[in-house]
C-alpha atoms as a PDB file:
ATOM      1  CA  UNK A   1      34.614  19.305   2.812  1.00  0.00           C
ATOM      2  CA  UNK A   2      33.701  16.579   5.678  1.00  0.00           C
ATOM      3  CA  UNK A   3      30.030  17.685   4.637  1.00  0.00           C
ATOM      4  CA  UNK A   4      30.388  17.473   1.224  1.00  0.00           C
ATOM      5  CA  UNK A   5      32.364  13.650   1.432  1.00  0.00           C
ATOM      6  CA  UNK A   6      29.558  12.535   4.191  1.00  0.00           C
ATOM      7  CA  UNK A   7      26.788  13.839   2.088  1.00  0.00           C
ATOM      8  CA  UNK A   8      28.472  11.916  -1.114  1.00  0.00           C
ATOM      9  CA  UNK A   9      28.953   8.411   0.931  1.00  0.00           C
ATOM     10  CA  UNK A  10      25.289   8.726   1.891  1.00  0.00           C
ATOM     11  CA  UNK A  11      24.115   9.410  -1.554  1.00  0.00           C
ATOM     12  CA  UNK A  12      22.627  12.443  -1.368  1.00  0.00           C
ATOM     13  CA  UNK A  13      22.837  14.387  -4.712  1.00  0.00           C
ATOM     14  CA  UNK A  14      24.405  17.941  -4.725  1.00  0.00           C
ATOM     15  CA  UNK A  15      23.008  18.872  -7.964  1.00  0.00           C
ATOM     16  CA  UNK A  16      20.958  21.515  -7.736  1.00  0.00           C
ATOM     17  CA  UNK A  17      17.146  21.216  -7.533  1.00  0.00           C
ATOM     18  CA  UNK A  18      15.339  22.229 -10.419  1.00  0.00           C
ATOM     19  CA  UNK A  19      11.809  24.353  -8.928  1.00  0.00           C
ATOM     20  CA  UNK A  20      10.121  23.147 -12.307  1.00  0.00           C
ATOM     21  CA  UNK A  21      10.747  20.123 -12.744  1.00  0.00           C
ATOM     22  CA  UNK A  22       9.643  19.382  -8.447  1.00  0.00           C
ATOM     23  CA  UNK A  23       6.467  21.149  -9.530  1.00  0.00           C
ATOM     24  CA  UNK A  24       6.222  19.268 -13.018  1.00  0.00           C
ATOM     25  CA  UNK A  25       6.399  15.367 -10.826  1.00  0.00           C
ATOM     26  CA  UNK A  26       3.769  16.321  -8.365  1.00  0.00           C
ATOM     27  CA  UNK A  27       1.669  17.517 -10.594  1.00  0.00           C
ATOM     28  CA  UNK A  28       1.846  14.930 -12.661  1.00  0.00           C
ATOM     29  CA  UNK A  29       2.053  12.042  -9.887  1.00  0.00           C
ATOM     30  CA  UNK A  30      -1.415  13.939  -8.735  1.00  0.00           C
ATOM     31  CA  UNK A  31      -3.065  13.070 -11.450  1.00  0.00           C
ATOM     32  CA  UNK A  32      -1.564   9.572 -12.316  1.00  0.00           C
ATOM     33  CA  UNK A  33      -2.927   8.656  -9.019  1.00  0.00           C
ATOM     34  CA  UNK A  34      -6.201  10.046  -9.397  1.00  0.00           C
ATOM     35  CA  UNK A  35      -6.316   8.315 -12.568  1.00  0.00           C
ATOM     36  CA  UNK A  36      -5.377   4.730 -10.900  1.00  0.00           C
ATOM     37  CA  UNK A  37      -8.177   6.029  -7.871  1.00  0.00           C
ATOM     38  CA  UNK A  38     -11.110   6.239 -10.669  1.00  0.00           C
ATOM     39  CA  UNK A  39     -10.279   3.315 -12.447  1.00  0.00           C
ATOM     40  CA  UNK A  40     -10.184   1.408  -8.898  1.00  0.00           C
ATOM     41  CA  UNK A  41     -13.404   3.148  -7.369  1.00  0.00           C
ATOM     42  CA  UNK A  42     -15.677   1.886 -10.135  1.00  0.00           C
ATOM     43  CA  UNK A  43     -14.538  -1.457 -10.942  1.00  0.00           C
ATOM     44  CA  UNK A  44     -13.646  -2.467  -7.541  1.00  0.00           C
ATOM     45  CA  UNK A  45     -15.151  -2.087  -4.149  1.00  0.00           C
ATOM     46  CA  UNK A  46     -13.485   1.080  -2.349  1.00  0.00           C
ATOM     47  CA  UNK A  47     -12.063  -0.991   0.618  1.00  0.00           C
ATOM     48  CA  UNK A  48     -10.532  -3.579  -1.710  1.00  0.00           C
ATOM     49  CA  UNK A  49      -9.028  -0.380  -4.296  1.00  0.00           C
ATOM     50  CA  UNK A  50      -6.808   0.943  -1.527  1.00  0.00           C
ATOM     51  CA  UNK A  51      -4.956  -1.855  -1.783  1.00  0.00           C
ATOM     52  CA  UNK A  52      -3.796  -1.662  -5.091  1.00  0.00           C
ATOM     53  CA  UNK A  53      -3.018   2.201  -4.959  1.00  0.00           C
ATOM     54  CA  UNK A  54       0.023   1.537  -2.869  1.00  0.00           C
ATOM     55  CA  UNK A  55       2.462   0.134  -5.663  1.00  0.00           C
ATOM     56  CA  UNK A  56       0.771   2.154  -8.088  1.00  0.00           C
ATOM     57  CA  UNK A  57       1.717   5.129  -5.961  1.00  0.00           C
ATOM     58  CA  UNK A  58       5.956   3.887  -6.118  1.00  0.00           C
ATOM     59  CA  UNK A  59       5.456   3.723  -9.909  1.00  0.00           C
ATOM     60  CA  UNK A  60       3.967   7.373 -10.575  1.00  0.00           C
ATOM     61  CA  UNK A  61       7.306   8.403  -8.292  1.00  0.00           C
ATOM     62  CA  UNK A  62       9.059   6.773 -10.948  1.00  0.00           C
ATOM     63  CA  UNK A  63       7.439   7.668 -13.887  1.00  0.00           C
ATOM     64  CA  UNK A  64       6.838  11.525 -13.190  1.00  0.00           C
ATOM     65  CA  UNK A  65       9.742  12.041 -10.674  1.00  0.00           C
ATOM     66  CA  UNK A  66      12.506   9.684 -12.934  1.00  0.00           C
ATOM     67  CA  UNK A  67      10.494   9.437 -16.017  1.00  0.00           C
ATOM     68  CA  UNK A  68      13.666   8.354 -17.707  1.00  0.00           C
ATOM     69  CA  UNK A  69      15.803   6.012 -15.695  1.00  0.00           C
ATOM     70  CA  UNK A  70      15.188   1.993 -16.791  1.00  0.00           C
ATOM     71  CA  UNK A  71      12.831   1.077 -14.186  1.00  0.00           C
ATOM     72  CA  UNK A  72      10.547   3.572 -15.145  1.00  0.00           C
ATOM     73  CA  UNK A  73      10.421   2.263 -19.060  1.00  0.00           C
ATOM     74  CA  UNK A  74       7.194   1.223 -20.415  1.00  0.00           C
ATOM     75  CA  UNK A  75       7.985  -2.416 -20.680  1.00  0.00           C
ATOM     76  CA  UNK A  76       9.386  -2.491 -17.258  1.00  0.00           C
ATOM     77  CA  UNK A  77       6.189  -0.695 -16.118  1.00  0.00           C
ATOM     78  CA  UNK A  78       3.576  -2.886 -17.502  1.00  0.00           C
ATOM     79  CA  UNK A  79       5.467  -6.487 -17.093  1.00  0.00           C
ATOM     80  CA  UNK A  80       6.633  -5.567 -14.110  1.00  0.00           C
ATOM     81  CA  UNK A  81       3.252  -5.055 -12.428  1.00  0.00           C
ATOM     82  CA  UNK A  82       1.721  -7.792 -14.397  1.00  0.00           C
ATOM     83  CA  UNK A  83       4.050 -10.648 -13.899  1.00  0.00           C
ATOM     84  CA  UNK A  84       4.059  -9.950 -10.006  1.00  0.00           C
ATOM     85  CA  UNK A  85       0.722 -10.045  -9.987  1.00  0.00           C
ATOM     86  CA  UNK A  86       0.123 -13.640 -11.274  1.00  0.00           C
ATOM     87  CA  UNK A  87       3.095 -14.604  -9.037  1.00  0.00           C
ATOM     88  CA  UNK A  88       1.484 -13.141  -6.086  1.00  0.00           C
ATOM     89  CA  UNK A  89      -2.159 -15.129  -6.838  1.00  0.00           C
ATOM     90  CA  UNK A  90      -0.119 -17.691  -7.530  1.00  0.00           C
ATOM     91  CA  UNK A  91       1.910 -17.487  -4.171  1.00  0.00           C
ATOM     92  CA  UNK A  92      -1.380 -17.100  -2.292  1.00  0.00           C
ATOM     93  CA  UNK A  93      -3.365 -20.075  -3.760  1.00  0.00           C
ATOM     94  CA  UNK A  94      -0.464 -22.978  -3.340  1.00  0.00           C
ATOM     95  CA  UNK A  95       1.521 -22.160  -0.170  1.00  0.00           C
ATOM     96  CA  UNK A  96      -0.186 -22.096   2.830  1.00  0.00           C
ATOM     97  CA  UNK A  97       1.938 -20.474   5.091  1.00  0.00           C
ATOM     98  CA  UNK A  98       0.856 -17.204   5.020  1.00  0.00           C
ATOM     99  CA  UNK A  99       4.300 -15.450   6.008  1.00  0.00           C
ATOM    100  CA  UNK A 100       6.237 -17.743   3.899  1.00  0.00           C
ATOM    101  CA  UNK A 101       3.769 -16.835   0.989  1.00  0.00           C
ATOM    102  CA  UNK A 102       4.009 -13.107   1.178  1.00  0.00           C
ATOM    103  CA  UNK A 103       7.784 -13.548   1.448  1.00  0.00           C
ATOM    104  CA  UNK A 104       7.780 -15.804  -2.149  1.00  0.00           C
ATOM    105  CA  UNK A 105       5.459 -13.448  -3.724  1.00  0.00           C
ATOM    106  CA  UNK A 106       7.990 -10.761  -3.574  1.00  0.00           C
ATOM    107  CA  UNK A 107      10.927 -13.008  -4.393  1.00  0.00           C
ATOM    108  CA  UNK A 108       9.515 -14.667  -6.872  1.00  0.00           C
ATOM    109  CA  UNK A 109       8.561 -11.740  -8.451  1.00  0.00           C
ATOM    110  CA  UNK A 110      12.022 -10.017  -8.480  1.00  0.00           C
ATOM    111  CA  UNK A 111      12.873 -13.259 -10.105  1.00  0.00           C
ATOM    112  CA  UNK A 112       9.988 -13.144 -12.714  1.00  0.00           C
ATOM    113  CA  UNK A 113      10.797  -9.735 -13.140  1.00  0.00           C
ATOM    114  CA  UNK A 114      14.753 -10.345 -13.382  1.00  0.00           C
ATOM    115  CA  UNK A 115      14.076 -13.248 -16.278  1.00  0.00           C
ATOM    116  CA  UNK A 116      12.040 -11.145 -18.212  1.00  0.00           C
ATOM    117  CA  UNK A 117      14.004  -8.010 -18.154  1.00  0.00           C
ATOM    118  CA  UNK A 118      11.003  -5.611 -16.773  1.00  0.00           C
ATOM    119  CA  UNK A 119      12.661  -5.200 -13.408  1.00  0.00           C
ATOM    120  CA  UNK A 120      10.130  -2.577 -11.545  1.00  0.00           C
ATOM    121  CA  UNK A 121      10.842  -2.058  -8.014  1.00  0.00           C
ATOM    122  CA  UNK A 122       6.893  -1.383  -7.054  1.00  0.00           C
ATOM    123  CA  UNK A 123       6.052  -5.224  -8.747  1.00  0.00           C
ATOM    124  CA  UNK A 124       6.987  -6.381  -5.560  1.00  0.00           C
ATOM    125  CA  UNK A 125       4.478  -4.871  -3.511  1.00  0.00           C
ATOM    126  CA  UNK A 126       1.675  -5.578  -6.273  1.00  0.00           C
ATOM    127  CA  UNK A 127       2.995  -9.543  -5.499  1.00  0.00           C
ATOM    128  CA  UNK A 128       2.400  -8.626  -2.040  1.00  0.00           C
ATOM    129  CA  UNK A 129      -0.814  -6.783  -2.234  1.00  0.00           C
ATOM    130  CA  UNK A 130      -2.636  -9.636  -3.092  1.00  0.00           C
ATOM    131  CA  UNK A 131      -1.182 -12.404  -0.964  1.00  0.00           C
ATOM    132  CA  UNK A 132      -1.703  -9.864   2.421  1.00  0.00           C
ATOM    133  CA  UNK A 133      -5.163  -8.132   0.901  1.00  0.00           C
ATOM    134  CA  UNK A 134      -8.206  -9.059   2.054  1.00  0.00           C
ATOM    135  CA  UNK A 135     -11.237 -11.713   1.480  1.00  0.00           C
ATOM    136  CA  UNK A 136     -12.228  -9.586  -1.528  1.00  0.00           C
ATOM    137  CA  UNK A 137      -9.347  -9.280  -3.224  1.00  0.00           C
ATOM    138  CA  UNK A 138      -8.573 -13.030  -3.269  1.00  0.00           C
ATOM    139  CA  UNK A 139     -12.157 -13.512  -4.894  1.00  0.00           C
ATOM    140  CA  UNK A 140     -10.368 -12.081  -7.752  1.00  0.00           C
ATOM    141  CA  UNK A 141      -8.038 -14.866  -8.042  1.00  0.00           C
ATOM    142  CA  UNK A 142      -6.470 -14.166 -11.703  1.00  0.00           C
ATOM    143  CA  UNK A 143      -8.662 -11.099 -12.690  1.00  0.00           C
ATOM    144  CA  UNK A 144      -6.528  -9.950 -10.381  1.00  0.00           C
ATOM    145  CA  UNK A 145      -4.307  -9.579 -12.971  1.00  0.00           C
ATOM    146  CA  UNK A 146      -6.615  -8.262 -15.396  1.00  0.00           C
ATOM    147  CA  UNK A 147      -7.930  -5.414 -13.427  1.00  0.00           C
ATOM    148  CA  UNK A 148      -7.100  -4.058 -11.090  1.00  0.00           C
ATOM    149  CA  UNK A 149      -3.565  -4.312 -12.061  1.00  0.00           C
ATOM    150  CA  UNK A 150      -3.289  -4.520 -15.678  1.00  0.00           C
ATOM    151  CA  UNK A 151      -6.080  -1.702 -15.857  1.00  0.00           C
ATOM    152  CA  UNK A 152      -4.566   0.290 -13.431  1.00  0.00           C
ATOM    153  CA  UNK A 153      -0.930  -0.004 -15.137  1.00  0.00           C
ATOM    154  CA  UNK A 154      -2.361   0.713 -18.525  1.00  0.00           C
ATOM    155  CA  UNK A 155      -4.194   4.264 -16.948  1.00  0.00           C
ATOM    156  CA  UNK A 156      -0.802   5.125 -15.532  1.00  0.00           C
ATOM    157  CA  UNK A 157       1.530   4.696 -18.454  1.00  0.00           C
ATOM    158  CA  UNK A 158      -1.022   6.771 -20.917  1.00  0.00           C
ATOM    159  CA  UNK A 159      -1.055  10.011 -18.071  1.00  0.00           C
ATOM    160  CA  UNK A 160       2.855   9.365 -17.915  1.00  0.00           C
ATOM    161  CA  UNK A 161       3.018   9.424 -21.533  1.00  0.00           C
ATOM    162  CA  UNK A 162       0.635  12.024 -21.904  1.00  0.00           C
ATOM    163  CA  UNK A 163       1.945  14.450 -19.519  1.00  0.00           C
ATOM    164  CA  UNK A 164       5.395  14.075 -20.248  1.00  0.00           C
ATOM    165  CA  UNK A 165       5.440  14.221 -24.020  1.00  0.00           C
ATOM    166  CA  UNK A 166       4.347  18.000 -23.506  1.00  0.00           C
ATOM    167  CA  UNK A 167       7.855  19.105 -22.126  1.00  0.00           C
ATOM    168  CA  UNK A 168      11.027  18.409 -24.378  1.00  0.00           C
ATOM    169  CA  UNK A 169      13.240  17.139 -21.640  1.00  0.00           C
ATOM    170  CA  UNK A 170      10.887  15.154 -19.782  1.00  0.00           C
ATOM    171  CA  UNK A 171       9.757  13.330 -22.851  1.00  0.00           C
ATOM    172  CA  UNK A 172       8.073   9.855 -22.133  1.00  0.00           C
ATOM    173  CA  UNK A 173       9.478   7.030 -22.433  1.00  0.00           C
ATOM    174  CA  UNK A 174      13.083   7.572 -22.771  1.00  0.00           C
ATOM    175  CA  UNK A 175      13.803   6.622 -26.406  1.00  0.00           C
ATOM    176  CA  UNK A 176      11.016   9.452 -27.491  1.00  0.00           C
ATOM    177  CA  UNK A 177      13.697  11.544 -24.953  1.00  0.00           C
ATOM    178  CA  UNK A 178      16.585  10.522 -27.256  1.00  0.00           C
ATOM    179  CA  UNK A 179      15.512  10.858 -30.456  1.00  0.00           C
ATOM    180  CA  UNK A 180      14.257  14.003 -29.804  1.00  0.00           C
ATOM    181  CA  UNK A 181      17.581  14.801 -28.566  1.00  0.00           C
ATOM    182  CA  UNK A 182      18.896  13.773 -31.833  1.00  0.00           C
ATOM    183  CA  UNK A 183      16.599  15.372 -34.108  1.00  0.00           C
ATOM    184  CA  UNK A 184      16.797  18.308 -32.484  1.00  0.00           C
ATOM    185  CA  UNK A 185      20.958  18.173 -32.540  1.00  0.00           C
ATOM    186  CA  UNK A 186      20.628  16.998 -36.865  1.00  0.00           C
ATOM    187  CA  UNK A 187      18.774  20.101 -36.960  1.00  0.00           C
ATOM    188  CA  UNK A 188      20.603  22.727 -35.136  1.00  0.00           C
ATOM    189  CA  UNK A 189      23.449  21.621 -36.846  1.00  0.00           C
ATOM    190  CA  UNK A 190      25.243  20.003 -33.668  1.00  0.00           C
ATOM    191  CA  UNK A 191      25.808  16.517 -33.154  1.00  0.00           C
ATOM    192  CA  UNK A 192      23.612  15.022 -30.728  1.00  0.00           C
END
């Protein structure tokens, strides 16, 4: 029982681990990422790519690991990234201190993010991305924006979608989940 109550006050679940759906995320984070590593490689110079990858990487653990918890919504997907990402050019071109700007960029964007109700924990880093990248990706200035990041986001969300809509309880995003749920209850004859 101490095991059990420690294991509870640290968080870590005790529900059972399903084999499928382990293998179903890593496939499907695989090929989210190699999806977001094309799109990079041939619009942007390799060096400056792997810098964008990294948030991109926290968001296919979302979508393909949790494709169904809020953060991992469409809306909170796409705005998420894309509102952090003008917030971190934005951090980068007017305050000078380089420190204080990386620490704004991810501030700000929780705040961006919090206003416009597309929390997405991996925005931050795409605020910070830019503001600590290199020479090359502050050349981009507000195509930043554009692509990599709204490119990039755009590539993800279609694999999510179009992985997930191929198993009934993973379905992608979560309102296709529930009314599936619900059509399928209607016509079994149980409520949903």
């Amino acid at each position: 029982m101490k095991a059990q109550r420690f294991f509870s006050l640290i968080g870590l679940s005790q529900k059972p681990i399903s084999l499928q759906d382990n293998m179903l995320s890593l496939i499907g984070g695989f090929l989210g990422i190699l999806g977001i590593f094309l799109c990079s490689y041939v619009l942007l110079d390799p060096e400056v790519a792997v810098y964008i990858v990294p948030s991109m990487g926290a968001s296919a653990v979302l979508l393909f690991a949790a494709p169904h918890v809020p953060f991992s919504q469409p809306w909170n997907v796409f705005g998420g990234h894309l509102v952090s990402a003008a917030i971190g050019v934005v951090c980068w071109q007017v305050i000078p201190d380089y420190s204080i700007a990386a620490s704004a960029s991810v501030g700000l964007a929780i705040g961006g993010m919090y206003f416009l109700r597309c929390i997405h924990p991996p925005g931050g880093a795409t605020a910070l991305a830019f503001v600590i990248g290199p020479e090359q990706l502050h050349e981009l200035a507000y195509m930043y924006v554009i692509h990599p990041v709204l490119l990039n986001t755009l590539t993800l969300l279609l694999i999510a979608f179009a992985f997930n809509i191929f198993f009934n309880w993973r379905q992608y995003p979560a309102h296709l989940h529930a009314t599936h749920r619900v059509i399928t209850s209607v016509a079994s004859g149980y409520p949903p």
